[in-house]
C-alpha atoms as a PDB file:
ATOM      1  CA  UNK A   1      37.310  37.934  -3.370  1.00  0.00           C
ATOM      2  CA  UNK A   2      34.014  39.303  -2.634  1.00  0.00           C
ATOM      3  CA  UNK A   3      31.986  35.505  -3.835  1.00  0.00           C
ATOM      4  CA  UNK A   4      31.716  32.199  -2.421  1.00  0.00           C
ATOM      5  CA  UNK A   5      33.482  29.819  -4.652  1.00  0.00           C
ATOM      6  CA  UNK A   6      30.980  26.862  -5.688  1.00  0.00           C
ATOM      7  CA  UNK A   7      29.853  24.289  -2.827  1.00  0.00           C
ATOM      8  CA  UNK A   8      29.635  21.400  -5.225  1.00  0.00           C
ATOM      9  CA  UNK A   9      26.275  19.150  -5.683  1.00  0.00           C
ATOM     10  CA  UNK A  10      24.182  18.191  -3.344  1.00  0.00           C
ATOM     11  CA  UNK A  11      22.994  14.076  -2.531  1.00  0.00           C
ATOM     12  CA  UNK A  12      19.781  15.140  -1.395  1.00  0.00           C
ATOM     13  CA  UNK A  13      17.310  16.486  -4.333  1.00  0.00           C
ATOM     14  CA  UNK A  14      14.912  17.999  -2.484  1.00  0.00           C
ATOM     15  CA  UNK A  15      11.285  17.676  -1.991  1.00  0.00           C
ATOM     16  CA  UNK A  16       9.830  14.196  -3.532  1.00  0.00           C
ATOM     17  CA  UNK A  17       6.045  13.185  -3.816  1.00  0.00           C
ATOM     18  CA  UNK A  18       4.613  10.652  -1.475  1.00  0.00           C
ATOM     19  CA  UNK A  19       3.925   7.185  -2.576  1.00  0.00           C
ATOM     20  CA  UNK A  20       0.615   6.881  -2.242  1.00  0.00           C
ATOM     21  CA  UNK A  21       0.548   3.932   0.106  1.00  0.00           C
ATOM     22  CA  UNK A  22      -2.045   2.755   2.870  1.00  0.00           C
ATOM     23  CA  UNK A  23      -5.383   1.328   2.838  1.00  0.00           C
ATOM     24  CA  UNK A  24      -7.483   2.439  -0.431  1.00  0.00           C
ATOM     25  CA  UNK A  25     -10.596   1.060   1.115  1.00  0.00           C
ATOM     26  CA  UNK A  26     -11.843   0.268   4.643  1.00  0.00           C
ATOM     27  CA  UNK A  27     -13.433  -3.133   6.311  1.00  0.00           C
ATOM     28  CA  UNK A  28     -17.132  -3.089   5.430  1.00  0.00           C
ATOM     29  CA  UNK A  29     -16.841  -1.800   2.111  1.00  0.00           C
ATOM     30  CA  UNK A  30     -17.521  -2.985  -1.214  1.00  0.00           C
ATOM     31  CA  UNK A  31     -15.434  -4.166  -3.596  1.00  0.00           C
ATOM     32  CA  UNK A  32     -15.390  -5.586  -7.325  1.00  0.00           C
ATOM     33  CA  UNK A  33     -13.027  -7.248  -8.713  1.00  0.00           C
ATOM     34  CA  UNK A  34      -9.246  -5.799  -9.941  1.00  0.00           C
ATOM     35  CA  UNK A  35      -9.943  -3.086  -6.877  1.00  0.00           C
ATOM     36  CA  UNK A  36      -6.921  -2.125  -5.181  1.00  0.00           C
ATOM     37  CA  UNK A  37      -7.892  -2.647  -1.270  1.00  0.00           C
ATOM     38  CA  UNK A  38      -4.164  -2.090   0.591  1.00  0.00           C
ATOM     39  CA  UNK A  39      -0.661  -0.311  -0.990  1.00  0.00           C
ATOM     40  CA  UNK A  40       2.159  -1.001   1.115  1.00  0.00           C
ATOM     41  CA  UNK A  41       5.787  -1.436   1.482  1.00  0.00           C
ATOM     42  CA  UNK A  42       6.798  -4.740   2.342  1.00  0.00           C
ATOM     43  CA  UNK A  43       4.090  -7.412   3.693  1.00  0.00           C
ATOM     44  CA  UNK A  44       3.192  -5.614   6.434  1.00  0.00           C
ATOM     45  CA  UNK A  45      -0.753  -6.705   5.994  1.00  0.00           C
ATOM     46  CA  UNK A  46      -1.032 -10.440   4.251  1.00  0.00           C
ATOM     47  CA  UNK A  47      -3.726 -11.140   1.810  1.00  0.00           C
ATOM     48  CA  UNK A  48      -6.350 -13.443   2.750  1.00  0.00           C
ATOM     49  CA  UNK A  49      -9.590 -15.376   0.549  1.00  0.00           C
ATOM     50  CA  UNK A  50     -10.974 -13.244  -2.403  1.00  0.00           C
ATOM     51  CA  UNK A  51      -7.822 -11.709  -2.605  1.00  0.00           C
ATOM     52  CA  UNK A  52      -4.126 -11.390  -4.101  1.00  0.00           C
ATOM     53  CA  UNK A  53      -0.651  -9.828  -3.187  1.00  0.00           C
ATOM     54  CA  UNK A  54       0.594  -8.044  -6.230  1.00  0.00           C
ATOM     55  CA  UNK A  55       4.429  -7.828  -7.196  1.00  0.00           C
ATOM     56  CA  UNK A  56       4.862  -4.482  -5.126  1.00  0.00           C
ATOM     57  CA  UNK A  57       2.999  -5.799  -2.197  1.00  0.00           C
ATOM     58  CA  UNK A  58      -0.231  -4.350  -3.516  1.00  0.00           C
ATOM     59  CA  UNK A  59      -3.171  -5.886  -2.266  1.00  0.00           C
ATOM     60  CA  UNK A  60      -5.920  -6.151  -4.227  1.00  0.00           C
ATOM     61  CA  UNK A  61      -9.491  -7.813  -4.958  1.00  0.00           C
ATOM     62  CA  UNK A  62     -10.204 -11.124  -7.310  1.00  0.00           C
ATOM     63  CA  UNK A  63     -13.803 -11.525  -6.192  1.00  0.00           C
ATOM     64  CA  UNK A  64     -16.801  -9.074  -5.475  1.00  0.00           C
ATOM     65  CA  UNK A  65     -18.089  -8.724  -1.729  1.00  0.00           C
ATOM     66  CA  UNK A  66     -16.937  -6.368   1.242  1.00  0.00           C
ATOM     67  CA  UNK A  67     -13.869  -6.141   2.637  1.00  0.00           C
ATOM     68  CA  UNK A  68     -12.928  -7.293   6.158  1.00  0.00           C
ATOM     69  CA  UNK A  69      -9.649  -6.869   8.053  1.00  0.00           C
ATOM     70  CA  UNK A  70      -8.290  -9.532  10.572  1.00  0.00           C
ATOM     71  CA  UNK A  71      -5.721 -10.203  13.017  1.00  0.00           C
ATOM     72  CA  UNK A  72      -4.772 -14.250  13.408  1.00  0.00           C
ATOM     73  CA  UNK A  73      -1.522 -15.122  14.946  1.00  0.00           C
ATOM     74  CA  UNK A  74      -0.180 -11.596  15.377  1.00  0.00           C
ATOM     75  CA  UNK A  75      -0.632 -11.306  11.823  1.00  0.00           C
ATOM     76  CA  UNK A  76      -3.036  -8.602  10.309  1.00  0.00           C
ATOM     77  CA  UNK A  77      -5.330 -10.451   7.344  1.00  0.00           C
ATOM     78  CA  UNK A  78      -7.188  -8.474   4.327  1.00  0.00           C
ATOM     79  CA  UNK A  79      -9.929 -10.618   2.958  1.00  0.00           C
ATOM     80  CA  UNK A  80     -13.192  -9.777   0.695  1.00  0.00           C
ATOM     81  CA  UNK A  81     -16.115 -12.349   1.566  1.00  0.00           C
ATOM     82  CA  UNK A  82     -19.224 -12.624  -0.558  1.00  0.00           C
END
């Protein structure tokens, strides 16, 4: 025969979007409240004062002020202070 016979399906599905994640906005900012500040896969940054860890790790504002990153304890901090 002069054609390949068929191969089967593939497992991989080809190209995918990216997810969107990393920091949304940077130490020394401002920031209101509801604004998303960190998106992130697992709690690889924790949330600190004026802020909240959503469901999917999101981490975002509750109060208004600027946003300041931290390390304490080999852990990286995201906090908002007025």
């Amino acid at each position: 025969m002069a054609h390949t016979k068929a191969g089967g399906s593939t497992r991989q599905k080809g190209n995918r979007r990216g997810k969107h994640l990393g920091v949304k906005l940077f130490s020394g900012q401002k920031v209101r409240s509801g604004n998303i500040i960190v998106r992130q896969k697992g709690s690889t940054m924790i949330s600190g004062p004026g802020t909240r860890l959503g469901r999917d790790f999101t981490i975002y504002s509750i109060a208004e002020g600027t946003v300041k990153f931290a390390t304490r304890l080999g852990k990286r901090i995201v906090s908002v202070s007025t």
